[in-house]
C-alpha atoms as a PDB file:
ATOM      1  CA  UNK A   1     115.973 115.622  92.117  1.00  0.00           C
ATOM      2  CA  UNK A   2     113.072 118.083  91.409  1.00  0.00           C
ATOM      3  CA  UNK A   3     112.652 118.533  95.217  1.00  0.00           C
ATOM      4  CA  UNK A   4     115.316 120.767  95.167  1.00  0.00           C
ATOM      5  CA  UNK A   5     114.032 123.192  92.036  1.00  0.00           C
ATOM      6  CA  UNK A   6     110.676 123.376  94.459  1.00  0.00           C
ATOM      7  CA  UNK A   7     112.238 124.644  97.453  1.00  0.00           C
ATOM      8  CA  UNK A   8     114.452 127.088  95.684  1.00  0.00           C
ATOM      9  CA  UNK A   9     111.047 129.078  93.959  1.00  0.00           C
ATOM     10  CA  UNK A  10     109.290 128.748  97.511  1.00  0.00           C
ATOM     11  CA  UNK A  11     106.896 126.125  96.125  1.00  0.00           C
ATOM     12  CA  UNK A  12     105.499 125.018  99.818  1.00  0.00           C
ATOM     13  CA  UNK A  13     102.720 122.665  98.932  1.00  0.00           C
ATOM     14  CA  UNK A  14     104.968 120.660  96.445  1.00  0.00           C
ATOM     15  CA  UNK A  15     107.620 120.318  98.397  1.00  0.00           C
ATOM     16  CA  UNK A  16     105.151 119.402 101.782  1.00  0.00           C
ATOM     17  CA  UNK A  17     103.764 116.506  99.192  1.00  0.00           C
ATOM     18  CA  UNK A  18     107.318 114.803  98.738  1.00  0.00           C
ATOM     19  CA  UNK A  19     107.341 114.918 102.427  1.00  0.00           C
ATOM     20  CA  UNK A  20     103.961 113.514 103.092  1.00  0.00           C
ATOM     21  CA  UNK A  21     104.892 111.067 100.425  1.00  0.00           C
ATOM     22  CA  UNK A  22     108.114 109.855 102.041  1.00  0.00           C
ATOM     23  CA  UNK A  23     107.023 109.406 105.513  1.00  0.00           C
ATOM     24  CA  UNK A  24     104.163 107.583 104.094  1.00  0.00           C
ATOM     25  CA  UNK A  25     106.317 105.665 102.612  1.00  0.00           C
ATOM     26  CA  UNK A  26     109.071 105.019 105.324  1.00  0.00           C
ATOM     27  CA  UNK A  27     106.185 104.351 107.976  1.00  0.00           C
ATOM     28  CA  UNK A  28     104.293 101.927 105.789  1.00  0.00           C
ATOM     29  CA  UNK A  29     107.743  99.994 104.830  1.00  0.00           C
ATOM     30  CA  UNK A  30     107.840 100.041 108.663  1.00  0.00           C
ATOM     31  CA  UNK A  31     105.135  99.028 109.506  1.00  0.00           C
ATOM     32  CA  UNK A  32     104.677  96.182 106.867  1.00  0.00           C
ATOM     33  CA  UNK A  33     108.238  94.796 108.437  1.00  0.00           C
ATOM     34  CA  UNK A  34     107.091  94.891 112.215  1.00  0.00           C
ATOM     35  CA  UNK A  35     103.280  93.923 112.211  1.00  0.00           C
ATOM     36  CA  UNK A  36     102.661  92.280 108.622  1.00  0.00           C
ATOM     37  CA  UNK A  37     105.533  90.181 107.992  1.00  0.00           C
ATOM     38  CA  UNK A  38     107.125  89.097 112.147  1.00  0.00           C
ATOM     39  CA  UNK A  39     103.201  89.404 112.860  1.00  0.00           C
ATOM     40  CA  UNK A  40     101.895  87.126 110.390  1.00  0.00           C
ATOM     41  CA  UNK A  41     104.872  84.680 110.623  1.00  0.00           C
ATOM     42  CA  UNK A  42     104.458  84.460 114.506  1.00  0.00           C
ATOM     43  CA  UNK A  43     100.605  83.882 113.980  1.00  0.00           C
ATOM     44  CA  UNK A  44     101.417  80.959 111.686  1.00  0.00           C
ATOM     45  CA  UNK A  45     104.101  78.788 113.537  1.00  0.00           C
ATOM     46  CA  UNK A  46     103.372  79.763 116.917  1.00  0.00           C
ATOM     47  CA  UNK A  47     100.190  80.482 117.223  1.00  0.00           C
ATOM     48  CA  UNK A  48      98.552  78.201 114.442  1.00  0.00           C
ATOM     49  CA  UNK A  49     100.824  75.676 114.524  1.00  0.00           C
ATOM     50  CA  UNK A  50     101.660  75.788 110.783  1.00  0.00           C
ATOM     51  CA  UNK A  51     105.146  74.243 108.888  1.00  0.00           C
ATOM     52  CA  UNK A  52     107.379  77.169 108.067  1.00  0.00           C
ATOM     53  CA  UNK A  53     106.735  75.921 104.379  1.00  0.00           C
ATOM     54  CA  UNK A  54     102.721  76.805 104.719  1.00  0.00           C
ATOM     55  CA  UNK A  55     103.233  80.025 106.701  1.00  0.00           C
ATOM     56  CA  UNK A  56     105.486  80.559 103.539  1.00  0.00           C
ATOM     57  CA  UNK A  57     103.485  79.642 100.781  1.00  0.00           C
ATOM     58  CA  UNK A  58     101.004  81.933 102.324  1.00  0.00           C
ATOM     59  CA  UNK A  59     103.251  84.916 102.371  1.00  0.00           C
ATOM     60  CA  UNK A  60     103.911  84.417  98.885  1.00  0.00           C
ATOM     61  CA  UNK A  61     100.217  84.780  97.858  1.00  0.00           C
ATOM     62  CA  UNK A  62      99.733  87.602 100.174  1.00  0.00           C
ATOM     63  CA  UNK A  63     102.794  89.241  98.203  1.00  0.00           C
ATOM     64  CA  UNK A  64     101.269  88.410  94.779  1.00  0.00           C
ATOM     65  CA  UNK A  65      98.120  89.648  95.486  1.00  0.00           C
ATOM     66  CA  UNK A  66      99.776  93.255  96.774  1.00  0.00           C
ATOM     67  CA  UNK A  67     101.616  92.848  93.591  1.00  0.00           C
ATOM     68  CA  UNK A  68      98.702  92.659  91.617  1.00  0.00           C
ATOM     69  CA  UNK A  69      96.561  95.304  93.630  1.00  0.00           C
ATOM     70  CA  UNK A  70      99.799  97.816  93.178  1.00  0.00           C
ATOM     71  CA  UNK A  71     100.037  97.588  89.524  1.00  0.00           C
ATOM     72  CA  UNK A  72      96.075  97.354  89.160  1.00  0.00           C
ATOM     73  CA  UNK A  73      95.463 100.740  91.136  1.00  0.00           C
ATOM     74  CA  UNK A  74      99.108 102.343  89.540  1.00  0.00           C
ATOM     75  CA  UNK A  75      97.357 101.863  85.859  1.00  0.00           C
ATOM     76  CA  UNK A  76      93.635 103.020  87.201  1.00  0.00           C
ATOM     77  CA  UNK A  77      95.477 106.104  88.636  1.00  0.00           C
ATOM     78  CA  UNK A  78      97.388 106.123  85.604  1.00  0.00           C
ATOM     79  CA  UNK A  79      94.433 106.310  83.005  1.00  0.00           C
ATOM     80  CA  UNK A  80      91.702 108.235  85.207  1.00  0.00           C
ATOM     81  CA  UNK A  81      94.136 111.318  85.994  1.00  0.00           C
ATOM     82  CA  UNK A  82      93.901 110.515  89.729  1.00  0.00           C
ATOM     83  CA  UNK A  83      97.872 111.048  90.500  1.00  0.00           C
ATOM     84  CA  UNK A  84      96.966 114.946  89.302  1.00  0.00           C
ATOM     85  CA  UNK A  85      94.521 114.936  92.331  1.00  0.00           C
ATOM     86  CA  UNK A  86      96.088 114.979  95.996  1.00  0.00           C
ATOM     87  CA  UNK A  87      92.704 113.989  97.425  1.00  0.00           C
ATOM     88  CA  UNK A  88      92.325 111.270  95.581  1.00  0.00           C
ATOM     89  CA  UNK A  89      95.371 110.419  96.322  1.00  0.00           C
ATOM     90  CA  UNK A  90      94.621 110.631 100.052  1.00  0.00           C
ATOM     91  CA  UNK A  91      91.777 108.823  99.395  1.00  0.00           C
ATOM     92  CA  UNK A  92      93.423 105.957  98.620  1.00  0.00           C
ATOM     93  CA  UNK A  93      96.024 106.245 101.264  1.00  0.00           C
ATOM     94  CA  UNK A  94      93.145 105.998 103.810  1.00  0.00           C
ATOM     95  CA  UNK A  95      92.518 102.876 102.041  1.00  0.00           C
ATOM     96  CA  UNK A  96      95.529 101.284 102.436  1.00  0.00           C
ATOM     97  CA  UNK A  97      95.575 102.399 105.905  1.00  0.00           C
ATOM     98  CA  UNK A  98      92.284 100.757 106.448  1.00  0.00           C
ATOM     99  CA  UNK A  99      93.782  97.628 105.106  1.00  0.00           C
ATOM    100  CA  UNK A 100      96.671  97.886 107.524  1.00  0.00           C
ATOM    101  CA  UNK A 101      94.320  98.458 110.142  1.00  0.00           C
ATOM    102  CA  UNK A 102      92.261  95.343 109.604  1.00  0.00           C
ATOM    103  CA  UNK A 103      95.659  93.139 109.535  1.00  0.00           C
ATOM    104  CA  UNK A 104      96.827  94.749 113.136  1.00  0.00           C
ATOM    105  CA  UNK A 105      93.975  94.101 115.028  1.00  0.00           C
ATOM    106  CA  UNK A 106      93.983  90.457 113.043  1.00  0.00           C
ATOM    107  CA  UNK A 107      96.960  90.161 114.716  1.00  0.00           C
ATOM    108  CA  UNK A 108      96.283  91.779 117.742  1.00  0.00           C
ATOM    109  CA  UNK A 109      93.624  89.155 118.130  1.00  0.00           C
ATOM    110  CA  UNK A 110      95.573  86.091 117.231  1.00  0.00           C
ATOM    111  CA  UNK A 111      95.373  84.550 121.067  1.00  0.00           C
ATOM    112  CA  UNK A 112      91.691  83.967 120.107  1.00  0.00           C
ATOM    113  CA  UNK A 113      92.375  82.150 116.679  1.00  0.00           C
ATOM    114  CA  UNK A 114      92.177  78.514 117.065  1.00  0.00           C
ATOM    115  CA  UNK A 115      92.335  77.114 113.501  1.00  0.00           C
ATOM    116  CA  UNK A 116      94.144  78.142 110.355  1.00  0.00           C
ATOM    117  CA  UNK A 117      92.013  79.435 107.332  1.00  0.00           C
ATOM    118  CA  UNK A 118      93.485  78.253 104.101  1.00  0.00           C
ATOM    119  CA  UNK A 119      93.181  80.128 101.530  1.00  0.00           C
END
């Protein structure tokens, strides 16, 4: 691990960006078990009314498409230089938090929804 080379010759910033990165990382894995995937199940069966396969088949092309976007932005970061630049980086975390936003209070909000939308 390189972390360790980094905190030997003092290097703060470097080794404060592995730590930003990993508890960006833990709380998003976190947070994408408690609210995205129990959230979005319980909004499907019990709120919607949906068959488990449905709610299912909808996971599945929610997981595809973050699939897709992952790779898509990984090879744009990849060929514009952005993983050199911490605020772009950061830029695009507040993006993904934005995302995550928009799916909590979608499920905050799920005593209101009445009918499923299909996609």
């Amino acid at each position: 691990m390189h972390i360790l080379r980094y905190i030997r010759a003092r290097n703060w910033p470097v080794v404060a960006g592995y730590g930003l990165f990993i508890g960006m990382m833990a709380i998003g894995y976190f947070y994408n078990v408690t609210f995205v995937q129990l959230g979005l199940k319980d909004l499907g069966e019990r709120v919607l009314g949906l068959p488990q396969t449905e709610v299912a088949r909808q996971m599945a092309l929610l997981a595809l498409l973050t699939g897709v976007v992952a790779l898509t932005v990984g090879w744009l970061m990849q060929r514009h230089g952005w993983s050199l630049l911490l605020l772009r980086k950061l830029q695009l975390a507040l993006g993904v938090i934005a995302a995550h936003l928009s799916l909590t209070v979608h499920i905050a909000l799920r005593p209101l929804i009445r009918y499923p939308v299909i996609c």
